[in-house]
N, C-alpha and C. Protein backbone atom coordinates (compact mmCIF):
# COMPACT_ATOMS: atom_id res chain seq x y z
N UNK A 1 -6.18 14.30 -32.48
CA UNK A 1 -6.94 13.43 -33.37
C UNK A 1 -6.06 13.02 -34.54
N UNK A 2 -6.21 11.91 -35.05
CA UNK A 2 -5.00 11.18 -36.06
C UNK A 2 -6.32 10.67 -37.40
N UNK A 3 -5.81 11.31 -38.42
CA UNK A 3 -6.62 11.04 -39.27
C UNK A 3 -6.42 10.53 -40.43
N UNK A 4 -6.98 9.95 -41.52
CA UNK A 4 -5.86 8.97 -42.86
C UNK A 4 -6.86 9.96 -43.79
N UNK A 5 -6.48 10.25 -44.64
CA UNK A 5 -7.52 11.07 -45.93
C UNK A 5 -7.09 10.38 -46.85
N UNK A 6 -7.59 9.57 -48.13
CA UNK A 6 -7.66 9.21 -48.90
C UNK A 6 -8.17 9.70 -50.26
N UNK A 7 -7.67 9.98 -51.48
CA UNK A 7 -8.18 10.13 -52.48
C UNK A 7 -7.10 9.32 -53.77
N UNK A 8 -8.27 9.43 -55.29
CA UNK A 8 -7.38 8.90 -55.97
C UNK A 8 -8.50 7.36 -56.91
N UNK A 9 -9.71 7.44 -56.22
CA UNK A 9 -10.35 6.17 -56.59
C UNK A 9 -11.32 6.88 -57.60
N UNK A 10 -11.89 6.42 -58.72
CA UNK A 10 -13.06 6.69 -59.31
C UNK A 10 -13.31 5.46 -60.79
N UNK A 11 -13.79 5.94 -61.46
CA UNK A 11 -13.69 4.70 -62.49
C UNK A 11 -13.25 4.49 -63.65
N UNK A 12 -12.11 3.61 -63.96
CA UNK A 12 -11.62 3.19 -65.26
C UNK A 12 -11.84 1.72 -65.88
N UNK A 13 -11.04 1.99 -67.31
CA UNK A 13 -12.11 0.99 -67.90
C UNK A 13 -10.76 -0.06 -67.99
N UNK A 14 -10.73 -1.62 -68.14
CA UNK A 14 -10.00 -2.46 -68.22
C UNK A 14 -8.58 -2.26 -68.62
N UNK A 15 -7.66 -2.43 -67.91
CA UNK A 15 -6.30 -2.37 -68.47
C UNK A 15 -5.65 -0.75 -68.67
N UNK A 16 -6.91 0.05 -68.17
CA UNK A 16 -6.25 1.22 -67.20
C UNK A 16 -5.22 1.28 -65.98
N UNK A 17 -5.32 2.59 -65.71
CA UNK A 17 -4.29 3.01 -64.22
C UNK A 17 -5.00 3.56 -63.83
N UNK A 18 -4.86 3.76 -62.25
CA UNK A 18 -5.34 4.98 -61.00
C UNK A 18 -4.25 4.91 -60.19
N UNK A 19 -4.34 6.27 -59.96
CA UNK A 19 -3.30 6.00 -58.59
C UNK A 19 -4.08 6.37 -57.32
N UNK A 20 -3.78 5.72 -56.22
CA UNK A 20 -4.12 6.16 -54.94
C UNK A 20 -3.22 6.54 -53.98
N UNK A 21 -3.92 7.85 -53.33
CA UNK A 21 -2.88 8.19 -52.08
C UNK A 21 -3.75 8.26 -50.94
N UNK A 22 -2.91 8.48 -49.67
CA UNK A 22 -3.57 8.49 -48.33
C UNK A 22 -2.69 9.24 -47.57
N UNK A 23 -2.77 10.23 -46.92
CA UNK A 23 -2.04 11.04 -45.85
C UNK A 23 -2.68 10.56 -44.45
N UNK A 24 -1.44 10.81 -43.41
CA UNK A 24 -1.91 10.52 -42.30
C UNK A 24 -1.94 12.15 -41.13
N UNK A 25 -2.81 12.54 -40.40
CA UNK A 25 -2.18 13.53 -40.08
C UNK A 25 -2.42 13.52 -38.61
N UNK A 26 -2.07 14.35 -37.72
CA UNK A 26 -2.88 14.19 -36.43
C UNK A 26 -1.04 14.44 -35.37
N UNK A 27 -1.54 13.90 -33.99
CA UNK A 27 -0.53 13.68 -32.66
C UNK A 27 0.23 12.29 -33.32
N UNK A 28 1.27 12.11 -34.55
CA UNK A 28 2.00 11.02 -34.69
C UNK A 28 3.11 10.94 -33.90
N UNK A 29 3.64 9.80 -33.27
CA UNK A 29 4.99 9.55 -33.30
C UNK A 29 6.02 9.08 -34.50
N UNK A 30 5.09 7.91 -34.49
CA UNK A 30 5.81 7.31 -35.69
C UNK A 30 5.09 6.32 -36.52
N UNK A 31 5.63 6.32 -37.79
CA UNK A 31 4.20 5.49 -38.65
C UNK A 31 5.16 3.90 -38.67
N UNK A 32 4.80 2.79 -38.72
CA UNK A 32 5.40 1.61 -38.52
C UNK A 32 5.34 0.85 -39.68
N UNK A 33 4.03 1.30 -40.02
CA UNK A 33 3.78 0.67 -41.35
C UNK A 33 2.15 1.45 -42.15
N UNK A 34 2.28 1.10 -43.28
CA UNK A 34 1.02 2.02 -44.07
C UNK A 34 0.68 0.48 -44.92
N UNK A 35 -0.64 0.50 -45.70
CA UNK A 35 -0.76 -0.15 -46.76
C UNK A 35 -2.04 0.15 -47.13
N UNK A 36 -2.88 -0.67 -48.00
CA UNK A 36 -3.90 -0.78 -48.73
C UNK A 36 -4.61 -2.30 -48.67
N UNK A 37 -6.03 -2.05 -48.30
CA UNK A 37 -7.04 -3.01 -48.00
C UNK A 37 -8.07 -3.06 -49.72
N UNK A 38 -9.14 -3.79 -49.43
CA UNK A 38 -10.13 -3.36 -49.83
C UNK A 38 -11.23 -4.89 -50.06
N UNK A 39 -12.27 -3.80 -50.39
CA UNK A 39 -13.27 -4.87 -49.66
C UNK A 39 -14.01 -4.79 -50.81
N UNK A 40 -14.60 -5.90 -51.92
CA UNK A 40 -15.63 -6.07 -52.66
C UNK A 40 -16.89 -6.39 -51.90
N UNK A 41 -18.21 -5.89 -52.82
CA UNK A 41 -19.41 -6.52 -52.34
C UNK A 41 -19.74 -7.58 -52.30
N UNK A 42 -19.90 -8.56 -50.81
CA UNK A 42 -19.56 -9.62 -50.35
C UNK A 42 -18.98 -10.67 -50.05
N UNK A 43 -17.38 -9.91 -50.15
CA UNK A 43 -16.51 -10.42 -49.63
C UNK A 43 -15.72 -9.49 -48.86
N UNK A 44 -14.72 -10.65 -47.47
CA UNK A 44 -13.70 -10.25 -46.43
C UNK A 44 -12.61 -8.86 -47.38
N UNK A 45 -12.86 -7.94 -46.34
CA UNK A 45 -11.68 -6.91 -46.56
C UNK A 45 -10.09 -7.73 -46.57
N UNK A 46 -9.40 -7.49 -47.50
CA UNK A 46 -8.55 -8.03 -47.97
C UNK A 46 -6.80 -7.26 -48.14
N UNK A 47 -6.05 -8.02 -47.51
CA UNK A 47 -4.59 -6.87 -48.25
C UNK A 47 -4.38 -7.14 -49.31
N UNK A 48 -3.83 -6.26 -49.78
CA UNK A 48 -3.43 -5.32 -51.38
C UNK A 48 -1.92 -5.56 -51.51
N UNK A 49 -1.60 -4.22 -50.56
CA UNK A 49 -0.20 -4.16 -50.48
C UNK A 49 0.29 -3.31 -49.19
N UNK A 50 1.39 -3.41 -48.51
CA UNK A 50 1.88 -3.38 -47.47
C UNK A 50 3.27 -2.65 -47.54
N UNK A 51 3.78 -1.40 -46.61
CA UNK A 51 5.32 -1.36 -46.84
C UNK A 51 5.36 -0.34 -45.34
N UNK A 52 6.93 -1.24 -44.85
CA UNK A 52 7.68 -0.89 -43.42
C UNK A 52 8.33 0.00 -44.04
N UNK A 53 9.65 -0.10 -43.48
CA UNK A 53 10.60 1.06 -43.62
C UNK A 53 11.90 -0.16 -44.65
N UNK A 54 11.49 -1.28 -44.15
CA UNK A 54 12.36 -1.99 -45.27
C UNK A 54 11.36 -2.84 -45.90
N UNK A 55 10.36 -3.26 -46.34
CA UNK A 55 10.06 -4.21 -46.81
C UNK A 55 8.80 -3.80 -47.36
N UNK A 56 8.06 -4.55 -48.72
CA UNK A 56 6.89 -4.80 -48.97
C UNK A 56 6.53 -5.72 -49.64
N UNK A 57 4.87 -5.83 -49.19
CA UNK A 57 4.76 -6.84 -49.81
C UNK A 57 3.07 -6.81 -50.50
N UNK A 58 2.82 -7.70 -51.30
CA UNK A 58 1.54 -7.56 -52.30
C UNK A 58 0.63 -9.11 -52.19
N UNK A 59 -0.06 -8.79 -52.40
CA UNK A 59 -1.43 -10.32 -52.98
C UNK A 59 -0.85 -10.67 -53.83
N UNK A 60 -1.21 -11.74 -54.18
CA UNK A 60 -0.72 -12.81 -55.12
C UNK A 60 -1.33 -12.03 -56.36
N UNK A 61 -2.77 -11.72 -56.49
CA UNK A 61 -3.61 -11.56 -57.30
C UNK A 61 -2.85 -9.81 -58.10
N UNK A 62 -2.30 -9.21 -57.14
CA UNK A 62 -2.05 -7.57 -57.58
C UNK A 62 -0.37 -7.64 -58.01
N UNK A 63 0.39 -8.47 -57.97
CA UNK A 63 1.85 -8.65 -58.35
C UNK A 63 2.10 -8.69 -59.81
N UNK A 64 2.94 -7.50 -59.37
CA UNK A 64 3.67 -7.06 -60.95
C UNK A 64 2.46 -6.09 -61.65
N UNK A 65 1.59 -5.82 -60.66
CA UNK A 65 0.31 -4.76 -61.42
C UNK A 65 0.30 -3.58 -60.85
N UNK A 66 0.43 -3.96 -59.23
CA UNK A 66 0.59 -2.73 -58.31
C UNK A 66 1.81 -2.16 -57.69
N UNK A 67 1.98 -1.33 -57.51
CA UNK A 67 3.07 -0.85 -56.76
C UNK A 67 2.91 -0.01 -56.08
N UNK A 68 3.46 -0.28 -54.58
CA UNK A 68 3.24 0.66 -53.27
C UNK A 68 4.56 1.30 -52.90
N UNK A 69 3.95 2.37 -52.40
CA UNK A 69 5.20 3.52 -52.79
C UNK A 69 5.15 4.21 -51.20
N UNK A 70 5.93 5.10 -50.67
CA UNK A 70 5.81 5.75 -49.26
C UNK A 70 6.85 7.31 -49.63
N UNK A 71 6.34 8.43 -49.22
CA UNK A 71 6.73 9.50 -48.39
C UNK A 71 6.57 9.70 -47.40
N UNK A 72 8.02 9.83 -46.49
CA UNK A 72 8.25 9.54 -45.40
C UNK A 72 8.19 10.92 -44.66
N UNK A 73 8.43 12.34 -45.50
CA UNK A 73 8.16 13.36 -45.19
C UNK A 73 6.77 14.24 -45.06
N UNK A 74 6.00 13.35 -45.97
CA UNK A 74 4.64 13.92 -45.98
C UNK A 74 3.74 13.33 -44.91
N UNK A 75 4.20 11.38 -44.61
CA UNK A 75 3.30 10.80 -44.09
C UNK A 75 2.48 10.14 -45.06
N UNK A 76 2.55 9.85 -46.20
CA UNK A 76 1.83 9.40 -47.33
C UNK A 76 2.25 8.59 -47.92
N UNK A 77 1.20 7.82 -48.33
CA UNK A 77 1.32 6.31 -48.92
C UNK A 77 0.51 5.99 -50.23
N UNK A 78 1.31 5.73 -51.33
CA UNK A 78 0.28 5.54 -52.36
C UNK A 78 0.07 4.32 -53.18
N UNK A 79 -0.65 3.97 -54.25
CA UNK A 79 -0.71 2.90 -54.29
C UNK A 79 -0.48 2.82 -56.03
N UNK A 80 0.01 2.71 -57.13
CA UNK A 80 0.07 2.59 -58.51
C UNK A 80 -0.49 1.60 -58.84
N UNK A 81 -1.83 1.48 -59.63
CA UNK A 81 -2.42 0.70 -60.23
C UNK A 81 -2.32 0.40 -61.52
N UNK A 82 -1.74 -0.70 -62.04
CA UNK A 82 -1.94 -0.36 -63.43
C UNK A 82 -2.50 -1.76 -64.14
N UNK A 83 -2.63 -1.90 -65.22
CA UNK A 83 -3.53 -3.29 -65.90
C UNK A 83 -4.41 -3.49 -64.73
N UNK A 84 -5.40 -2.72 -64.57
CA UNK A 84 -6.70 -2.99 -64.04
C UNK A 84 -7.67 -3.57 -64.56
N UNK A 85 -8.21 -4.73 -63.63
CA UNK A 85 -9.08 -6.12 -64.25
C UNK A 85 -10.44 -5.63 -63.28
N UNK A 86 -11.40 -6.25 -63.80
CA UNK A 86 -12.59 -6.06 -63.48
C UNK A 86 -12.85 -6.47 -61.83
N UNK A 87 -12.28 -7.46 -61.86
CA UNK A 87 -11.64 -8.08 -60.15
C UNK A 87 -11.74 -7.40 -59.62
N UNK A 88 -10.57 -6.18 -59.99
CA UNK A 88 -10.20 -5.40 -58.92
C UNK A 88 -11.28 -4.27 -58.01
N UNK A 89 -12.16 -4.57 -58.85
CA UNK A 89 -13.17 -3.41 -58.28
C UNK A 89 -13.92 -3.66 -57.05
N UNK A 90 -13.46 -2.47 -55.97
CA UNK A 90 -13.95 -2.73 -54.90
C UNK A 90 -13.43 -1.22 -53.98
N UNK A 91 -14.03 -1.23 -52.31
CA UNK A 91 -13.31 -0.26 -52.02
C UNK A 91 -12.18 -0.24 -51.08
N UNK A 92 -11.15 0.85 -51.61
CA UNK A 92 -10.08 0.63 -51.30
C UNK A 92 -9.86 1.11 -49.78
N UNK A 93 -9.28 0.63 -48.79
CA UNK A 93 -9.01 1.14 -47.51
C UNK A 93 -7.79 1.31 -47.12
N UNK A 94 -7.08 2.77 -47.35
CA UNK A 94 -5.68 3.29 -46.31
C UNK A 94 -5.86 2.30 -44.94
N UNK A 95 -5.16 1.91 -44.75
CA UNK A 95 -4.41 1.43 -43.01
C UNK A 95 -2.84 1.53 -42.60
N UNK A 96 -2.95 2.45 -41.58
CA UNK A 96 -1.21 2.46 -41.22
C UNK A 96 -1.80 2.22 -39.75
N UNK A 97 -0.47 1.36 -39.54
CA UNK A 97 0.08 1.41 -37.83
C UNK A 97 0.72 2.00 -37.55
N UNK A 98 0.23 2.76 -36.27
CA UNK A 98 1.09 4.17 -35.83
C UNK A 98 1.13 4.32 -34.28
N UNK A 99 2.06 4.79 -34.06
CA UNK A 99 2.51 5.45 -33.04
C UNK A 99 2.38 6.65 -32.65
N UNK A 100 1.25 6.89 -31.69
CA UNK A 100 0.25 8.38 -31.27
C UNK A 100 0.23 8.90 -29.97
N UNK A 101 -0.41 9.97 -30.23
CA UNK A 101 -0.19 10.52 -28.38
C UNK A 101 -1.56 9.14 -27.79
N UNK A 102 -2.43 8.89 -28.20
CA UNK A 102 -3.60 7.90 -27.84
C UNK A 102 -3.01 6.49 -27.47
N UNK A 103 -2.42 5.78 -28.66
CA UNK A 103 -2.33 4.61 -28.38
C UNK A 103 -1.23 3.85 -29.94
N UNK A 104 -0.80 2.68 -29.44
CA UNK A 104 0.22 1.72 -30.96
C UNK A 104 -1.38 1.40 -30.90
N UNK A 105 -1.89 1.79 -32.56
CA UNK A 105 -1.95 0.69 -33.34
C UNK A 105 -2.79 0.89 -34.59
N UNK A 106 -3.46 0.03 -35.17
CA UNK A 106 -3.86 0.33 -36.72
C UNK A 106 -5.30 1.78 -36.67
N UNK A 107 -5.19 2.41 -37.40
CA UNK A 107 -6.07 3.52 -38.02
C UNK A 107 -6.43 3.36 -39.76
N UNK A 108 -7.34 3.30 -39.54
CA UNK A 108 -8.26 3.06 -41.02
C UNK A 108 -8.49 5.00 -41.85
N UNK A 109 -8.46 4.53 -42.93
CA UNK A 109 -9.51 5.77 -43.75
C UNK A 109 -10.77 5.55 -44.02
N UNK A 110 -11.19 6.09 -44.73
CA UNK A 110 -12.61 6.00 -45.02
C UNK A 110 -12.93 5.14 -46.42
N UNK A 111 -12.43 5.12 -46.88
CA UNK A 111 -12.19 4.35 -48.05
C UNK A 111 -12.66 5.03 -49.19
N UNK A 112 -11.83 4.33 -50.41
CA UNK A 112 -12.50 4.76 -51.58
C UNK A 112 -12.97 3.99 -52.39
N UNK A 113 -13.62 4.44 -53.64
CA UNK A 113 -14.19 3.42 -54.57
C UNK A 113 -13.20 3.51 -55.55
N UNK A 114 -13.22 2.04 -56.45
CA UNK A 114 -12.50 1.88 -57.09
C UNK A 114 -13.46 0.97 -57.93
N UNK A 115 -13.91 1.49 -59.88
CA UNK A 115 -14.44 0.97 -60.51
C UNK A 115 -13.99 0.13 -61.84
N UNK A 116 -13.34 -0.52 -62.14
CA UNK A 116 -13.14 -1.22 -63.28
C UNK A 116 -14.04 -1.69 -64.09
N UNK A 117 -14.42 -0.72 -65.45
CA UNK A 117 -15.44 -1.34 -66.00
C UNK A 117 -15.67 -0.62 -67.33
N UNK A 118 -15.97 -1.38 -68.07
CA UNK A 118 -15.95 -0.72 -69.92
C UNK A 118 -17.80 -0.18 -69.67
């Protein structure tokens, strides 16, 4: 069984930080890629930020605010939030593509909440 655990979300007030992390654990081969989703109330789940083994990349909306980070030894992926806008509030979803005894391809977490708000 291959599993993403997430923690790291709860609520701050404007122009705060959180950080988020996500471990992956389970039958891996190999992780291909990790990032961060998230989904406000009533709107499409959305990317955040994204990182391979060479590259990442961010939303237009989270650049120069967020920064996505990877341990390659733990399996963990985190996310640095900082100047947090009211926007941003929504919940956040771990996703890596991986390589498993099951099958290639994306595995979700459970998500977390993430509150921006005075």
């Amino acid at each position: 069984q291959v599993q993403l655990v997430e923690s790291g979300g709860g609520l701050v007030q404007p122009g705060g930080s959180l950080r988020l992390s996500c471990s992956a654990s389970g039958s891996i081969f190999s992780i291909n890629a990790m990032g961060w989703y998230r989904q406000a109330p009533g709107k499409q789940r959305e990317l955040v930020a994204r990182i391979t083994s060479g590259s990442t990349n961010y939303a237009d909306s989270v650049k120069g605010r967020f920064t996505i980070s990877r341990d390659n030894a733990k399996n963990t992926v985190y996310l640095q939030m900082n100047s947090l806008k009211p926007e941003d509030t929504a919940v956040y979803y771990c996703n890596a593509h991986l390589t498993t005894t099951y099958r290639v391809g994306d595995y979700w977490g459970q998500g977390t909440q993430v509150t921006v708000s005075s």
